[in-house]
Protein backbone atom coordinates (compact mmCIF):
# COMPACT_ATOMS: atom_id res chain seq x y z
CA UNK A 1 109.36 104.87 112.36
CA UNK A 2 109.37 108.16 111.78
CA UNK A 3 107.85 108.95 107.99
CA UNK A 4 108.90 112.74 108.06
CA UNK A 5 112.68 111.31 108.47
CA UNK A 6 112.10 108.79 106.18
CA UNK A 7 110.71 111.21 103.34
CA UNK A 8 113.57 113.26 103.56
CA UNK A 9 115.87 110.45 103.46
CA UNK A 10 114.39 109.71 100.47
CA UNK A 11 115.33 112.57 98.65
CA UNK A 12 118.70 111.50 98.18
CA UNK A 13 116.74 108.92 95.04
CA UNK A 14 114.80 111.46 93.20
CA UNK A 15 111.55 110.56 92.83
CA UNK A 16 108.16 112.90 92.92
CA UNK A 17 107.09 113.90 96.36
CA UNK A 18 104.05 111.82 96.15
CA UNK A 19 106.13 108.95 95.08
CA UNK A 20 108.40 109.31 98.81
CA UNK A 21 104.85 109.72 100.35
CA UNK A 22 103.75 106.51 99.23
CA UNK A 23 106.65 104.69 100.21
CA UNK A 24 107.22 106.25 103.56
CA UNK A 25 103.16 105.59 104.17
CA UNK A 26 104.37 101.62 103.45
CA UNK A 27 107.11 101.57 105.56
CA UNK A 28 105.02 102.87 108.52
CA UNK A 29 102.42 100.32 107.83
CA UNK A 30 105.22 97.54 107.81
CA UNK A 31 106.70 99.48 111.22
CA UNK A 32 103.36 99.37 112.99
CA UNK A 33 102.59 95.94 112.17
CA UNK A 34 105.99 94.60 113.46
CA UNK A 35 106.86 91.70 110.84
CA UNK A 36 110.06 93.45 110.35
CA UNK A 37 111.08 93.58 113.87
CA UNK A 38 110.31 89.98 114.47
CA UNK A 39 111.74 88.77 111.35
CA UNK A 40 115.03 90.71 111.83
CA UNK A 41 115.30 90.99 114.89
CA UNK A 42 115.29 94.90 114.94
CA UNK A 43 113.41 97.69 114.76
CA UNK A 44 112.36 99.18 111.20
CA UNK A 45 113.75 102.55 111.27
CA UNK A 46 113.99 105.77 109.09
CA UNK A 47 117.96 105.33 109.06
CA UNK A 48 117.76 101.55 108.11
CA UNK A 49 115.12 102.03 105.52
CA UNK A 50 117.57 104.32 103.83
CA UNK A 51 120.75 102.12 104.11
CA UNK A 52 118.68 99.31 102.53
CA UNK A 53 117.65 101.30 99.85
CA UNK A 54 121.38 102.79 99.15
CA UNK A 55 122.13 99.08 98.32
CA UNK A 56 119.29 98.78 95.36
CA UNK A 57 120.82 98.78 91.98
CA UNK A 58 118.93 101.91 90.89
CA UNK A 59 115.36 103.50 90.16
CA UNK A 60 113.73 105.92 92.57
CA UNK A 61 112.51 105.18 96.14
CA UNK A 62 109.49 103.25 94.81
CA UNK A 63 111.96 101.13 92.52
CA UNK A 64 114.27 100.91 95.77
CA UNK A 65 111.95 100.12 98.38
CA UNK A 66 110.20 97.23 95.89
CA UNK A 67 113.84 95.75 95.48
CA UNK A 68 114.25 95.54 99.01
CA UNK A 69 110.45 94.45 99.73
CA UNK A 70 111.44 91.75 97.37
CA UNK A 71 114.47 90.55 99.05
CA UNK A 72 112.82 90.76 102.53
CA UNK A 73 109.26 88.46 100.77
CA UNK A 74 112.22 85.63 99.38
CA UNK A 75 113.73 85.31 102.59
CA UNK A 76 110.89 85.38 104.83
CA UNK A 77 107.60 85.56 102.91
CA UNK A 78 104.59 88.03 103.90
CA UNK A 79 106.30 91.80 102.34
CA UNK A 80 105.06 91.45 99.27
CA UNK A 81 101.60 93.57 100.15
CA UNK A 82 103.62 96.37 101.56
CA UNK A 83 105.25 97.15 98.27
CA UNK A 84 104.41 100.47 96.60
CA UNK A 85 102.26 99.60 93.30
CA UNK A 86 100.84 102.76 92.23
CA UNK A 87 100.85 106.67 93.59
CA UNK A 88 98.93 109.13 92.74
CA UNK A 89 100.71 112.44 91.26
């Protein structure tokens, strides 16, 4: 996972910088610990974080990346401490 991709990939949803920051900092965690992968079946990347996030109804990548978070916890339990509660502006 690169987080450098991923925060510019982000861009695309608004957001504050911080606010990308904090999300691609979760997404790295959830890379390097590997539930994705082994849940999915495939490696968590920059690209796919994005896609997934495209799909969300709306909000900014904090709003997105909780929506998907969400999704991922109901079908296979264990993402809900890698969603984004708070950053710091």
């Amino acid at each position: 996972m690169d987080s450098d991709d991923l925060r510019a990939r982000l861009q695309r949803f608004g957001g504050t910088a911080d606010e990308r920051r904090a999300v691609a900092r979760q997404a790295r965690d959830l890379a390097d610990e590997g539930r994705y992968e082994r849940d999915a079946g495939r490696p968590l990347t920059a690209a796919l974080v994005a896609a997934e996030l495209a799909d969300a109804p709306d909000g900014g990548p904090a709003d997105r990346w909780n929506w998907w978070l969400g999704a991922l916890e109901l079908a296979y339990g264990g993402y809900a401490a890698f969603q984004v509660r708070r950053w710091r502006e």
